[in-house]
N, C-alpha and C. Protein backbone atom coordinates (compact mmCIF):
# COMPACT_ATOMS: atom_id res chain seq x y z
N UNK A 1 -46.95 42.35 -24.02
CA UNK A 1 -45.94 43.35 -23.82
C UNK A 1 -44.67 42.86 -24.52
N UNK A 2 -44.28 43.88 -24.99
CA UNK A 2 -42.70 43.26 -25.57
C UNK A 2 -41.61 43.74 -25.53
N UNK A 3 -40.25 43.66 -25.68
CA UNK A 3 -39.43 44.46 -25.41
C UNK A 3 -38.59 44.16 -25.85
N UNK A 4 -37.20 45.32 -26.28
CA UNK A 4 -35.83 44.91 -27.46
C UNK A 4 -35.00 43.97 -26.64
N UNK A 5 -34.19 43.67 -28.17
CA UNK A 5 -33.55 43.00 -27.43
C UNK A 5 -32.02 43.33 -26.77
N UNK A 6 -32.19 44.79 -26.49
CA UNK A 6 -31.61 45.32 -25.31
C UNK A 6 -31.66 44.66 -24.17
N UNK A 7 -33.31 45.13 -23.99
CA UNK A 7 -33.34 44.99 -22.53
C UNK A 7 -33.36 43.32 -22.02
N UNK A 8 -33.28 42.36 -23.27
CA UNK A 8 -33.28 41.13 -23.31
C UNK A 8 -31.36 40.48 -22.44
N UNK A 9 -31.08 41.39 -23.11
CA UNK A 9 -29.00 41.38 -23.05
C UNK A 9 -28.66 42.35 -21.95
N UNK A 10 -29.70 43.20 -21.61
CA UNK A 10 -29.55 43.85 -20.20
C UNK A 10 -30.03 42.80 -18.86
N UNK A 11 -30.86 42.26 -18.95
CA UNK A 11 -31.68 40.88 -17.70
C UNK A 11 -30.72 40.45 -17.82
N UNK A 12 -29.88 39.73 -18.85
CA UNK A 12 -29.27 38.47 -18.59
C UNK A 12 -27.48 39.01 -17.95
N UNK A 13 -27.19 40.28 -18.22
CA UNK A 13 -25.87 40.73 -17.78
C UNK A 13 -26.29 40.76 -15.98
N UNK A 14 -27.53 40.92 -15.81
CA UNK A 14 -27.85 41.63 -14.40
C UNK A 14 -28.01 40.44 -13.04
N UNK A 15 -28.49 39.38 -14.10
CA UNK A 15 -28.47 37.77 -13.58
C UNK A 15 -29.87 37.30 -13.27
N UNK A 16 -30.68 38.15 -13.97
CA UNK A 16 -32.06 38.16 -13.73
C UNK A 16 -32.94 36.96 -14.80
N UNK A 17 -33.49 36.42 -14.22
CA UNK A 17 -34.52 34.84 -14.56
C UNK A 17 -35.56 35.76 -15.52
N UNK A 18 -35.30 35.53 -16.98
CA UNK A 18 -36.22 36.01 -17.68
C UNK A 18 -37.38 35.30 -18.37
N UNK A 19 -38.27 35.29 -18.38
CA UNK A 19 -39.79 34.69 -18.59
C UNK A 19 -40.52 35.47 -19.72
N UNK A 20 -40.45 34.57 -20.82
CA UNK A 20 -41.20 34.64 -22.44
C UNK A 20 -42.05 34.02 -22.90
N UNK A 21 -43.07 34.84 -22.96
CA UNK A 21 -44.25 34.45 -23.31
C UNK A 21 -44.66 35.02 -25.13
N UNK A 22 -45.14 33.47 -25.72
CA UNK A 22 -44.96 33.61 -27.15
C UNK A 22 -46.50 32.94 -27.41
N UNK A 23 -47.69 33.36 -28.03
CA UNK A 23 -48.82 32.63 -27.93
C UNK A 23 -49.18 32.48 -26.89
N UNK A 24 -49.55 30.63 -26.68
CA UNK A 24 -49.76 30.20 -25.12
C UNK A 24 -48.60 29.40 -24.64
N UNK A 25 -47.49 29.74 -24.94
CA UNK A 25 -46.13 29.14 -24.36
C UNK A 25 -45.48 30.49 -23.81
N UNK A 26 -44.59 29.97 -22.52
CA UNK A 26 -44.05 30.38 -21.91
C UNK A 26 -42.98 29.97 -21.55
N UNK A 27 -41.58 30.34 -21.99
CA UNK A 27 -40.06 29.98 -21.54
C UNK A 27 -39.70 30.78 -20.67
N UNK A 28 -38.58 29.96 -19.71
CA UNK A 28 -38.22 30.90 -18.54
C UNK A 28 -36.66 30.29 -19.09
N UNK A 29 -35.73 31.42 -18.95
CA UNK A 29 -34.32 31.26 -19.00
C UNK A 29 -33.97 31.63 -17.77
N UNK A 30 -32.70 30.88 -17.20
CA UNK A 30 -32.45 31.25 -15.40
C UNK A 30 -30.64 31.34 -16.32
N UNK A 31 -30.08 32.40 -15.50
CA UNK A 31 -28.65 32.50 -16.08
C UNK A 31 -28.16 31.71 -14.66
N UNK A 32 -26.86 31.66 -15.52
CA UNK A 32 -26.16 30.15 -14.44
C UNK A 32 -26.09 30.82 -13.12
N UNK A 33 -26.09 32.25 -12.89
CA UNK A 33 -25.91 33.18 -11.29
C UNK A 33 -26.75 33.80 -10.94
N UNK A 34 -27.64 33.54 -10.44
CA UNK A 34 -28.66 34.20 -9.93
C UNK A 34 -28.34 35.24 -9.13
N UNK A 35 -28.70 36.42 -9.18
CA UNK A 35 -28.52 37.49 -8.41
C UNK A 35 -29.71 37.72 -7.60
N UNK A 36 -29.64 38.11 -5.90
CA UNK A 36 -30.78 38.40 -5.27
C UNK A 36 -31.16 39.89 -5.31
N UNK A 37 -32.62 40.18 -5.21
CA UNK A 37 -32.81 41.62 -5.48
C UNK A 37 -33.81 41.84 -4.16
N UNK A 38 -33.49 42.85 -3.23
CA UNK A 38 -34.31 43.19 -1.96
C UNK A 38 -35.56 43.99 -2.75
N UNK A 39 -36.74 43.70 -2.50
CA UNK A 39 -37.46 44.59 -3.11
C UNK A 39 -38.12 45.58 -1.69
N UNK A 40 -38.75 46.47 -1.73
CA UNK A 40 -39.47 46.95 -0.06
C UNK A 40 -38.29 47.36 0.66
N UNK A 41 -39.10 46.91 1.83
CA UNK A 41 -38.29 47.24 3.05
C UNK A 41 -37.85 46.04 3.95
């Protein structure tokens, strides 16, 4: 799956831990503020 790099500069304004997968590697970027997100109920 892939996606611009909008929505790349949209995760990271939002404070969201983004996870990239390139081949068989996988980077995770964590921005310095983590924001909590309620998911459910």
């Amino acid at each position: 799956m892939t996606f611009g790099e909008g929505l790349e500069k949209y995760a990271k304004r939002k404070g969201l831990i983004l996870f990239k997968v390139s081949g068989e590697v996988m980077t995770v970027e964590e921005p310095k503020k983590l924001r909590e997100i309620k998911i459910g109920k």
